[in-house]
Every structure is written in C-alpha cells, then in structure tokens.
Protein backbone atom coordinates (compact mmCIF):
# COMPACT_ATOMS: atom_id res chain seq x y z
CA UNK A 1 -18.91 5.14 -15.42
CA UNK A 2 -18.34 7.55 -18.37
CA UNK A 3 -14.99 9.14 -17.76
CA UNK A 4 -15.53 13.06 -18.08
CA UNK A 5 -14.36 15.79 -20.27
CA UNK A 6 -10.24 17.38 -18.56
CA UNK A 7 -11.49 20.73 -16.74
CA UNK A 8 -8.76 23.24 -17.20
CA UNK A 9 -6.52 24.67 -14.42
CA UNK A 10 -3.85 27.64 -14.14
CA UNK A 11 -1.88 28.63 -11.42
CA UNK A 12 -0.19 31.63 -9.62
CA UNK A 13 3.31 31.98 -8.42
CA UNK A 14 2.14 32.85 -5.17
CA UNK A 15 -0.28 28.63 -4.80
CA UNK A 16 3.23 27.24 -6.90
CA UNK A 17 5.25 28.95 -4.10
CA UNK A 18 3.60 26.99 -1.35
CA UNK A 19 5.09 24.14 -2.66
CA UNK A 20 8.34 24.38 -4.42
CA UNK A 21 9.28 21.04 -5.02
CA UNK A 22 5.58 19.57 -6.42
CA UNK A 23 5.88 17.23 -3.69
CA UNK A 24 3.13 18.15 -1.19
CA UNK A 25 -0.93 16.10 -1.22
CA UNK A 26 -2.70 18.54 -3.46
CA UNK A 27 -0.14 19.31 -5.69
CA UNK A 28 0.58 15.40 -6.24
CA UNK A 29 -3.31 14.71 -6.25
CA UNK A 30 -3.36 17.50 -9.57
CA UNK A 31 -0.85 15.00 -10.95
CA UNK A 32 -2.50 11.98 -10.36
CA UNK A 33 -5.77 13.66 -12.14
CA UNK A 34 -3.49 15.46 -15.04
CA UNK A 35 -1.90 11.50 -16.01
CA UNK A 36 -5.70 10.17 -16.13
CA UNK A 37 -6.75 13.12 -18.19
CA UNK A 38 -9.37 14.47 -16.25
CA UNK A 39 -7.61 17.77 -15.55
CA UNK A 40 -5.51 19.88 -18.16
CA UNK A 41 -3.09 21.99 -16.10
CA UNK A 42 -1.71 25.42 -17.74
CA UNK A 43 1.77 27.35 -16.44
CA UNK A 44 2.07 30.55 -17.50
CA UNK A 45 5.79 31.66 -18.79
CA UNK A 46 5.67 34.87 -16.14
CA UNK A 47 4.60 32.47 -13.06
CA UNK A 48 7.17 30.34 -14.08
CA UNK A 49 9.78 33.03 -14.30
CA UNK A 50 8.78 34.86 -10.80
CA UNK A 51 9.25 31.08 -9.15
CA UNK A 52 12.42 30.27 -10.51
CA UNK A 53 13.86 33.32 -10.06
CA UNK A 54 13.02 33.56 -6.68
CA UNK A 55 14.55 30.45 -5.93
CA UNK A 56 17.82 30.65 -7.54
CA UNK A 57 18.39 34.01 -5.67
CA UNK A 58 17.37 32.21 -2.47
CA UNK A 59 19.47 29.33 -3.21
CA UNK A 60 22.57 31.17 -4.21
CA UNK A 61 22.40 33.03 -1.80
CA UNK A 62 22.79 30.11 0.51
CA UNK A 63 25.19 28.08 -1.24
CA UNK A 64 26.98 31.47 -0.91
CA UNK A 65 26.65 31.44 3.15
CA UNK A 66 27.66 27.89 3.49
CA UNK A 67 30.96 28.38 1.67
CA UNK A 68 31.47 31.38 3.72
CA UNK A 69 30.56 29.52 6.51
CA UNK A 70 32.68 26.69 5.13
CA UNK A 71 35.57 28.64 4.86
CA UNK A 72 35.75 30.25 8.34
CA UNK A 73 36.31 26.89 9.41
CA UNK A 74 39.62 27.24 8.55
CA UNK A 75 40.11 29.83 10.83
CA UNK A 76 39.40 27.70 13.64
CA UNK A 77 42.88 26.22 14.32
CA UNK A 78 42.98 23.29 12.17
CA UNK A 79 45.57 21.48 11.03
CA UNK A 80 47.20 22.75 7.63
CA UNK A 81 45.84 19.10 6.02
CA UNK A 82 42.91 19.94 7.62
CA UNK A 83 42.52 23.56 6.03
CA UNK A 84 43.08 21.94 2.54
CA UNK A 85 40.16 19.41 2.65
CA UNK A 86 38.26 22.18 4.09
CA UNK A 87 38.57 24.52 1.31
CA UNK A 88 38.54 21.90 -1.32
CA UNK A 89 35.05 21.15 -0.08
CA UNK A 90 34.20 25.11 -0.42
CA UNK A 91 35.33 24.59 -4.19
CA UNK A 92 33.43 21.96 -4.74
CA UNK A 93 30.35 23.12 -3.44
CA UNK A 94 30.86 26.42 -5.44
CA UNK A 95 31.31 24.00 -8.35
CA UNK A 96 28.18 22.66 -8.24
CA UNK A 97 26.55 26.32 -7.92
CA UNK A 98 25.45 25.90 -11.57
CA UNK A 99 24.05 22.33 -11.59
CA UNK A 100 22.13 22.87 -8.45
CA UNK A 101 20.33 26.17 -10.18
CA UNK A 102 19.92 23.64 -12.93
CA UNK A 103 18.06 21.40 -11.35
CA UNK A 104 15.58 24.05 -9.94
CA UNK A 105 14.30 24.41 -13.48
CA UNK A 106 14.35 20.60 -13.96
CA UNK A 107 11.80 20.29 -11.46
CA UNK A 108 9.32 21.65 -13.28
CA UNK A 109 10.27 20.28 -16.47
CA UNK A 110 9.90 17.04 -15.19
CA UNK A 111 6.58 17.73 -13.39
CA UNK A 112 4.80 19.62 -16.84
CA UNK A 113 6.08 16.59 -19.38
CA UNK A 114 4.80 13.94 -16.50
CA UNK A 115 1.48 14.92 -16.24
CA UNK A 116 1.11 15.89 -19.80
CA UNK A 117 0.57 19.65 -18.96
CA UNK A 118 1.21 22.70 -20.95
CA UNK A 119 3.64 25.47 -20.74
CA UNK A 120 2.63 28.98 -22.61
CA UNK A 121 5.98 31.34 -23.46
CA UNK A 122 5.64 34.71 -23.61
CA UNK A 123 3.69 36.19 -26.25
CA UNK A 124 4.96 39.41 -27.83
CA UNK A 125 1.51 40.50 -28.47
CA UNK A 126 0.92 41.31 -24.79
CA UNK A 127 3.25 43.64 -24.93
CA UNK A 128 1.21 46.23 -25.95
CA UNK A 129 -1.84 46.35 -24.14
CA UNK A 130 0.18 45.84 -20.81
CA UNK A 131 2.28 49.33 -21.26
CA UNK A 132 -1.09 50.91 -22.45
CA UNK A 133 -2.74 50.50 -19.18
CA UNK A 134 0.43 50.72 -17.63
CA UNK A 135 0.37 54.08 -18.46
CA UNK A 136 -2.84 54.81 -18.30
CA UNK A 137 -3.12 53.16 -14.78
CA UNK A 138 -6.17 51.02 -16.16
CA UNK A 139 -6.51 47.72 -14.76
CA UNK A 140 -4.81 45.72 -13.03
CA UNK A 141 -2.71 48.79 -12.15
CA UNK A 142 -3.58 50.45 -9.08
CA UNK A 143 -2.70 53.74 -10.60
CA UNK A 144 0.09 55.31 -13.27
CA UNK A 145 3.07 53.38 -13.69
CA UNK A 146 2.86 51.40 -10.66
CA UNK A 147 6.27 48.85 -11.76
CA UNK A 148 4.90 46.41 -9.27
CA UNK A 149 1.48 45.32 -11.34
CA UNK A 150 3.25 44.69 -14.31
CA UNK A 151 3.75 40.89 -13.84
CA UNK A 152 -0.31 40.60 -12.99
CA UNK A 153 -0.85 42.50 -16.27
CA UNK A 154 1.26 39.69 -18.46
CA UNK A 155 -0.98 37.23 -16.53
CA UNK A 156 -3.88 38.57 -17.11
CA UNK A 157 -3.36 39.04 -20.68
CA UNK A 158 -2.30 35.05 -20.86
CA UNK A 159 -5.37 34.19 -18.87
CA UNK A 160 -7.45 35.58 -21.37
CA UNK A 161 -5.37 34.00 -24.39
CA UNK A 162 -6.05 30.31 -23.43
CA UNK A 163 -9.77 30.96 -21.63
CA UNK A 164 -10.99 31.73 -25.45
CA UNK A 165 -10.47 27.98 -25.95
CA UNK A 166 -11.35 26.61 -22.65
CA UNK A 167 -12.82 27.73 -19.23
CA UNK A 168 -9.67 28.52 -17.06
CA UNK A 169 -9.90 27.87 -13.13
CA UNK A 170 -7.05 29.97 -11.89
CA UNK A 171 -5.91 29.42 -8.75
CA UNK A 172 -4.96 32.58 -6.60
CA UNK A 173 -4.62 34.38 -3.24
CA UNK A 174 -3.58 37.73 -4.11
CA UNK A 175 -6.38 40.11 -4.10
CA UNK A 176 -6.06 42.34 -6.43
CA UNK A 177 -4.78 39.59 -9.15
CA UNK A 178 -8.20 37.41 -7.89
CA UNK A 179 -9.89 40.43 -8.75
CA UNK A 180 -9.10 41.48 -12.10
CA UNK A 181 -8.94 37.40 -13.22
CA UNK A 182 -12.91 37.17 -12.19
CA UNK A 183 -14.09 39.22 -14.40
CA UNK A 184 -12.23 37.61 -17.57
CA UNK A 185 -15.22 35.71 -19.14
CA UNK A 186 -14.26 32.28 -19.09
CA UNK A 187 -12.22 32.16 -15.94
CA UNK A 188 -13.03 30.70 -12.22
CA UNK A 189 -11.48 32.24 -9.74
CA UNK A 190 -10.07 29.77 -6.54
CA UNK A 191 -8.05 30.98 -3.85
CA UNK A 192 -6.41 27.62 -3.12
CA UNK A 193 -6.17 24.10 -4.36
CA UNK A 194 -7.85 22.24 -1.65
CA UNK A 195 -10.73 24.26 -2.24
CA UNK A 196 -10.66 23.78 -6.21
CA UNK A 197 -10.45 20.23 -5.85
CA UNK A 198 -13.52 19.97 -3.19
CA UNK A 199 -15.21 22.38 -5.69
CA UNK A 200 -18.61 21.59 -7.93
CA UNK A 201 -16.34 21.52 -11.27
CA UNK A 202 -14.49 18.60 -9.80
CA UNK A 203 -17.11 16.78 -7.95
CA UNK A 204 -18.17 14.56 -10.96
CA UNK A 205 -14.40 14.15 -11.62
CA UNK A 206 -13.17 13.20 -8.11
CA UNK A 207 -16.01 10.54 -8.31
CA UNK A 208 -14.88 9.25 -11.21
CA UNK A 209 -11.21 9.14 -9.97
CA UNK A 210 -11.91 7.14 -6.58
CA UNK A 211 -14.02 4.54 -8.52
CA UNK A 212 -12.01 3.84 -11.45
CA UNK A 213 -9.26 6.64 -11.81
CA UNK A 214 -7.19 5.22 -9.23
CA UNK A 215 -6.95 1.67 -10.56
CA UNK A 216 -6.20 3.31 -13.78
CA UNK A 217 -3.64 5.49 -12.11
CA UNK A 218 -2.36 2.54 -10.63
CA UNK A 219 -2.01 0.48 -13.76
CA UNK A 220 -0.42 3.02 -15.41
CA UNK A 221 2.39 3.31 -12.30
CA UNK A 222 2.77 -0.45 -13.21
CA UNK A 223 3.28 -0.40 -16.87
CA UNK A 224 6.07 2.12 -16.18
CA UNK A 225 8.10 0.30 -13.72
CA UNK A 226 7.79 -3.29 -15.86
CA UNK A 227 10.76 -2.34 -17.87
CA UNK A 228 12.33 -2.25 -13.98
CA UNK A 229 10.45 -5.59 -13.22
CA UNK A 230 11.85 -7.06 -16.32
CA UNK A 231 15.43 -6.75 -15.38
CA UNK A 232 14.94 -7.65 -12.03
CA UNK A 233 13.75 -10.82 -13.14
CA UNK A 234 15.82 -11.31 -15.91
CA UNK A 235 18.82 -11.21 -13.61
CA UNK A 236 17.37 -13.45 -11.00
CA UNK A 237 16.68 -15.93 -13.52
CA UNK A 238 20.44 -16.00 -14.60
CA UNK A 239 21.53 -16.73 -10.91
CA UNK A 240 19.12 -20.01 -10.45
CA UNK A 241 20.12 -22.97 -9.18
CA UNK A 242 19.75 -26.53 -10.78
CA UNK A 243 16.60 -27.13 -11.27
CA UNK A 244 14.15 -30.21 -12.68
CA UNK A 245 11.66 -29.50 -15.41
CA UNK A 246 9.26 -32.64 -16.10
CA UNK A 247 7.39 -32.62 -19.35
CA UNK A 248 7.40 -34.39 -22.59
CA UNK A 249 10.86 -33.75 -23.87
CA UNK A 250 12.13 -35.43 -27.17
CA UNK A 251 14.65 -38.31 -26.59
CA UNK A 252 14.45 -37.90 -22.94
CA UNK A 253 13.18 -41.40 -21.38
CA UNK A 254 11.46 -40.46 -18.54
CA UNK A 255 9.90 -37.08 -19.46
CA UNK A 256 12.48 -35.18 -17.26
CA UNK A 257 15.20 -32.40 -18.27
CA UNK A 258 17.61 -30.79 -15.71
CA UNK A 259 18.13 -27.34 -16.24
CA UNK A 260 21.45 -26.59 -15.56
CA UNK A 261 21.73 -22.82 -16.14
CA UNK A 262 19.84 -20.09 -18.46
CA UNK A 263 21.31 -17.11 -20.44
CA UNK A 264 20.40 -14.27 -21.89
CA UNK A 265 17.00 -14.35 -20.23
CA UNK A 266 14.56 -11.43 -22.23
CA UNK A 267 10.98 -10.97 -19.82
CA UNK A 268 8.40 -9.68 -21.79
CA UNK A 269 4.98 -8.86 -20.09
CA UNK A 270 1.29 -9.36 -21.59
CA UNK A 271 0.36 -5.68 -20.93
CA UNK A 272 -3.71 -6.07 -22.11
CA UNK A 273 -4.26 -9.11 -19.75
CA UNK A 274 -3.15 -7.49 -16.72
CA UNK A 275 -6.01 -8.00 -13.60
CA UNK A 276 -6.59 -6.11 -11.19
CA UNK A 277 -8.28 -7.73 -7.98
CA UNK A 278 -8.58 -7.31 -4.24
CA UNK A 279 -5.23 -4.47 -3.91
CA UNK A 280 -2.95 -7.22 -6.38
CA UNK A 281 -1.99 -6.98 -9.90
CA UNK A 282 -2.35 -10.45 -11.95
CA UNK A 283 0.61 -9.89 -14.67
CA UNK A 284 1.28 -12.23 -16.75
CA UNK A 285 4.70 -12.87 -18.41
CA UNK A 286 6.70 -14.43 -20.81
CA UNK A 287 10.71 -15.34 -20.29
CA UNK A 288 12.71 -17.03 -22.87
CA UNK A 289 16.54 -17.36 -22.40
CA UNK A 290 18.98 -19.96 -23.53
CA UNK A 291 18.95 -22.85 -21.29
CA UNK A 292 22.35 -25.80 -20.71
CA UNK A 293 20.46 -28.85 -20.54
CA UNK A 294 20.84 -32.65 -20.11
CA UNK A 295 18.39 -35.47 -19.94
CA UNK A 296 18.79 -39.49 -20.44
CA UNK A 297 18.25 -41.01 -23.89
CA UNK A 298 17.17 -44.81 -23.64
CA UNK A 299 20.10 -46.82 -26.05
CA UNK A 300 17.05 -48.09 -27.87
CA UNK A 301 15.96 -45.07 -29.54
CA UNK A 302 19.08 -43.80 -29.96
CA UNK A 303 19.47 -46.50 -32.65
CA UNK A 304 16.17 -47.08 -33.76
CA UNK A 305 16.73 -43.29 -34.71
CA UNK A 306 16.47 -42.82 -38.84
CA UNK A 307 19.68 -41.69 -41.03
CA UNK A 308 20.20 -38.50 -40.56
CA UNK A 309 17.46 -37.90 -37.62
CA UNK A 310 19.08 -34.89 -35.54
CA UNK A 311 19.75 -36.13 -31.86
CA UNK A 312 21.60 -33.97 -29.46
CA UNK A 313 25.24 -34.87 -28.05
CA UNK A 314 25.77 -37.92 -26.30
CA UNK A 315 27.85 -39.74 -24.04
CA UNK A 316 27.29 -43.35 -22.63
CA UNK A 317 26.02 -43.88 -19.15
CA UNK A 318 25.51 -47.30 -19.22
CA UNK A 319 24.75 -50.21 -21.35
CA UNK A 320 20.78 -48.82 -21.01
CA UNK A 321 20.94 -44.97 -21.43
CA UNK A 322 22.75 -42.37 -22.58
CA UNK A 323 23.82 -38.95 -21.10
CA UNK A 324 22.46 -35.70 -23.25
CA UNK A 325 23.75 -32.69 -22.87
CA UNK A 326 22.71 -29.45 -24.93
CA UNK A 327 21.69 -25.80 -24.84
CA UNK A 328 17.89 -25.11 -26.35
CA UNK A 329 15.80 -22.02 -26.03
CA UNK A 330 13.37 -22.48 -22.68
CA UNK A 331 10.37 -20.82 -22.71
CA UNK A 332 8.79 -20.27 -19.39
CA UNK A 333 5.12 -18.70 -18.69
CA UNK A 334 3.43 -17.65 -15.56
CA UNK A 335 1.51 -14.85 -13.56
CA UNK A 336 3.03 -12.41 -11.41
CA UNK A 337 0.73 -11.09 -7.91
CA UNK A 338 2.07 -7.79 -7.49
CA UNK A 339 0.83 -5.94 -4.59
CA UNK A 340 -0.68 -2.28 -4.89
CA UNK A 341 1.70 -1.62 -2.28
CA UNK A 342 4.63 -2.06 -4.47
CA UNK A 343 3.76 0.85 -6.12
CA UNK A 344 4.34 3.28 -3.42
CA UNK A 345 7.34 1.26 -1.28
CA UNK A 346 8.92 -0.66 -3.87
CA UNK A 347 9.55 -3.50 -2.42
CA UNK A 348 11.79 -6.12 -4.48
CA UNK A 349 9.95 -8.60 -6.91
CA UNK A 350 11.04 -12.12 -6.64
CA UNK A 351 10.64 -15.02 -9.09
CA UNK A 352 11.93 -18.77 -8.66
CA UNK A 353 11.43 -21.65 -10.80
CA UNK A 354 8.83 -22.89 -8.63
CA UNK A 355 7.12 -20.07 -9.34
CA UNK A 356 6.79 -20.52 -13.41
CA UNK A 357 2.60 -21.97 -14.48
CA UNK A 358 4.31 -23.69 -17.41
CA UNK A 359 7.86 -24.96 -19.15
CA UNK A 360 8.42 -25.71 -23.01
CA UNK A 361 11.57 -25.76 -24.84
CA UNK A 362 12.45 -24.66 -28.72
CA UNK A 363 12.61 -28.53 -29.40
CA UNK A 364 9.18 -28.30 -28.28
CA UNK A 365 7.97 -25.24 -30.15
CA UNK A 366 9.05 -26.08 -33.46
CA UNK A 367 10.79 -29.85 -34.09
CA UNK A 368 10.53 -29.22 -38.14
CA UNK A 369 13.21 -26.55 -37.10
CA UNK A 370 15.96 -29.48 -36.81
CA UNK A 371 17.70 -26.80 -33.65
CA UNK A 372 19.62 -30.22 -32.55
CA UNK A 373 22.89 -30.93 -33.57
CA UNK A 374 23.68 -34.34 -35.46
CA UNK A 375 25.79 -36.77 -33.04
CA UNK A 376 28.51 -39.37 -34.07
CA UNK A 377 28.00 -42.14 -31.57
C-alpha cells in the first residue's frame, strides 16, 4: 500500500485543554500518526501561551493551598519535633514551586520534538492587522475594542500564515473562533479530534495506519528501547554461570571449551533484519565480550607444535593432557522473540547461554592474528 502524503493539523487551546498532559486516546493516536508521518501537527505560539499560562496559575495556586494547608498542621497540637518536619516539608514543597512550573512547559516540549511537530512563535507582522480590526471591530471582533477577541485575532492571522503552504485542519469548539477560521481559504474547520480522525481527509490515512502503520509504529518503539535491551543483556551476560561451549576450538582435544566468565560484553543489534511475525519481533543480535577460558590440550600436539607456534598457557594434568587456561574474545550470535506486548508493559528481556544460535571465539575469527600468548612448558 502506497503510504500517503502528512495532512496538516492545528489546534486550539480550548481541544489542548481537554487534555493537559497529551496522555488521553486521541491525543496519543495524533502521535502515533505524527511519528509515521502521515499527519504534520502545527501549535500556534498564542495557544501555547493561553495553556501554559492557565496552568501555572492553576497550579500555583495549589501548591500555594497545600502549604497553607500544610502549615496549619502545625497548629494542631503537635509535638515541637513534630512542627519542624512539618514546616520543613512546607519549604520544600515551596522549593520545588519553580521546577514543577517547569515541567508544565516540558510537557509539551517533549510531546512537539517526539512526534516531529512544529511550533510557530509569534510573528511581529500580525501585529498590525490585529489592532486594525481591533479598532475597527472587523472580524473576529464582535465589535470596537472588545480585549477579549484579541487572542482569536493572533490565531487567525497564524492560521492563515501556514495554510498558504498547506491545507490547515484546525481543530475547534468555540464558535465564533470556528467561524472566522472557515472562511480562511485553505483551512478545515473540526470541532473535535475524534471527529477529525473519523473524517474523509483521514480515511485513506487511518487505512494505511491499521495495515502497515502500526507495525511500523511498532518497529520504531523497538529500535528505541534496543539501546535499553542492549544493557539489559549485556549485564545478564556478565552474571552467567559456567557454561560448556562445544565447537572446533584450536588445541582443545575434544572440541570443548568451558567458559568460565565474560567481560565487557558490547550487544549490538542487526536493525535491517528485524521480522516481524504473528505479534513477535525476530531480532537478531550480535554480543562479543572477553571471555576466561580453559580447555584440554592432548601432550601430543603440544610438542608436535612448531618453534615458535603460539599456544596458550599451560599446566600439566596428567601424563596425557594438559590444562589451558586463557581469556579470548567470544563472539556469540542469535535471534531474540520479542513480544509486541513488550512494547506497551515492558516486561524484562532475558537471555541465557542456552539461548545463543551460534559460538566462535577470536582464535576462531582470525588465527593469522597470533592473539595467543607463547608458553614455556
């Protein structure tokens, strides 16, 4: 399915109201479209500024009644120990007055550079027109110098700014605002979200999201927590027991090395060959790490070995076979099932040696490299 062209979108304060934190269905449903690309989304400086300020007066306010509220308890015959943890708490909370307003404005930082939208400041140039018809009581006033339209009148005056480039759906329930925004050329007019999304604009788009958006959307949830996944599995890998690894090793007489302990484990992920079948991701990855080994060398070949052959260190067994012991790089390959449901509950990712397709060693990679250290026996 061809993916379609991003249909625009702006917004209100009174639709960004409804949800303050960006945490509700429709307004993580815009998201999921914006990260695919199939929607462009557009906040307007004065919105933004009518939200946030609207907040932080709420907020403060409240912050203000619970240290009040706070501080009366002092009143209520406590002890004097008591009264001092009681207003410590006030100052602390009156402390954090200035992060917590902070973090109202994070919010939406977080939510606009996530999904990739775009924020337009306040442009001087609409200064002008908006105190001509303020005082000529033109549209969107209601009449001369009415204070209360100004904020409609910087929107308006943005709306038409970024629908010369684009068709704008703008998303509104007030009236008189809906009004004046319909008859911008260039500009849809929806009085809530739900009903943008079920709209015609959006029906090709929708269909394109629920048969391949949401795998996509899904994929690219996954390639943002593997640096998470990594280090998981890195660390897991550092706390494995002794384990048995039987392949083809040099020296080692009956194609078995014990793996004693790795280090310094680095997971790296092959990010193109990632499947995606029947709700599981197949991801495959690659761990390398420095692994303490040891293995038994047959007496034999030990001195059948040529002058200045590298052979790891040694130590005799018996009169048969010798005991090596040594550190090489391990490299380790297999594929990772991870469940569409991790995506949403995290669940943790486990990984045990039984669980690795396929075991090679530096020794193995690349024996021109001489990695083994000479050995006086």
């Amino acid at each position: 399915m061809r993916k379609p062209k991003p249909v625009h979108v702006s917004f209100d304060s009174n639709i960004l109201r409804q949800d303050r934190g960006f945490s509700k269905a429709d307004m993580k449903q815009l998201a999921a479209l914006a990260k695919l690309g199939l929607i462009k989304m557009h906040f307007l400086w004065f919105v933004y500024m009518e939200c946030i300020s609207t907040y932080k007066s709420e907020i403060e306010a409240e912050i203000n009644s619970s240290i009040t509220s706070i501080k009366d308890l002092s009143k209520k015959g406590l002890h004097k120990n008591q009264e001092k943890a009681i207003n410590k708490l006030a100052r602390e909370l009156n402390k954090q007055k200035d992060n917590v307003m902070d973090s109202i404005q994070q919010v939406w930082e977080d939510y606009i550079n996530e999904t990739g939208s775009e924020f337009h400041h306040l442009d001087n140039s609409h200064t002008m027109p908006v105190f001509e018809n303020y005082f000529s009581g033109s549209a969107p006033y209601s009449g001369l110098k009415k204070r209360e339209d100004i904020p409609d009148a910087f929107i308006l005056e943005s709306l038409k700014d970024i629908s010369s480039d684009n068709h704008i759906h703008f998303i509104c329930n007030d009236k008189n605002l809906s009004k004046h925004a319909a008859v911008i050329s260039n500009v849809t007019v929806h009085t809530s979200i739900d009903l943008f999304l079920k709209s015609k604009s959006l029906e090709f788009i929708m269909k394109f999201y629920n048969e391949v958006g949401r795998v996509e959307l899904r994929t690219i949830d996954l390639n943002l927590l593997l640096p998470e996944i990594a280090e998981t599995i890195s660390f897991q890998v550092q706390k494995w027991k002794h384990f048995d690894c039987y392949i083809d090793y040099p020296y080692s007489n009956d194609d078995h090395v014990s793996v004693n302990a790795i280090d310094d484990a680095v997971v790296s992920f092959q990010s193109e060959d990632i499947r995606f079948i029947d709700d599981e991701f197949y991801v495959p990855y690659l761990i390398k790490g420095q692994a303490s080994i040891n293995f038994f060398v047959d007496i034999s070949d030990v001195l059948s070995a040529v002058e200045n052959e590298r052979l790891p260190p040694l130590s005799t067994w018996n009169e048969y076979v010798m005991w090596a012991e040594d550190i090489d790089e391990i490299i380790m390959t297999g594929t990772l099932r991870i469940p569409i449901s991790y995506l949403k509950d995290h669940a943790e990712i486990t990984l045990r040696s039984d669980d690795i397709d396929e075991f090679s060693f530096g020794a193995l990679e690349n024996l021109s490299e001489n990695k083994w250290r000479s050995t006086d026996l």
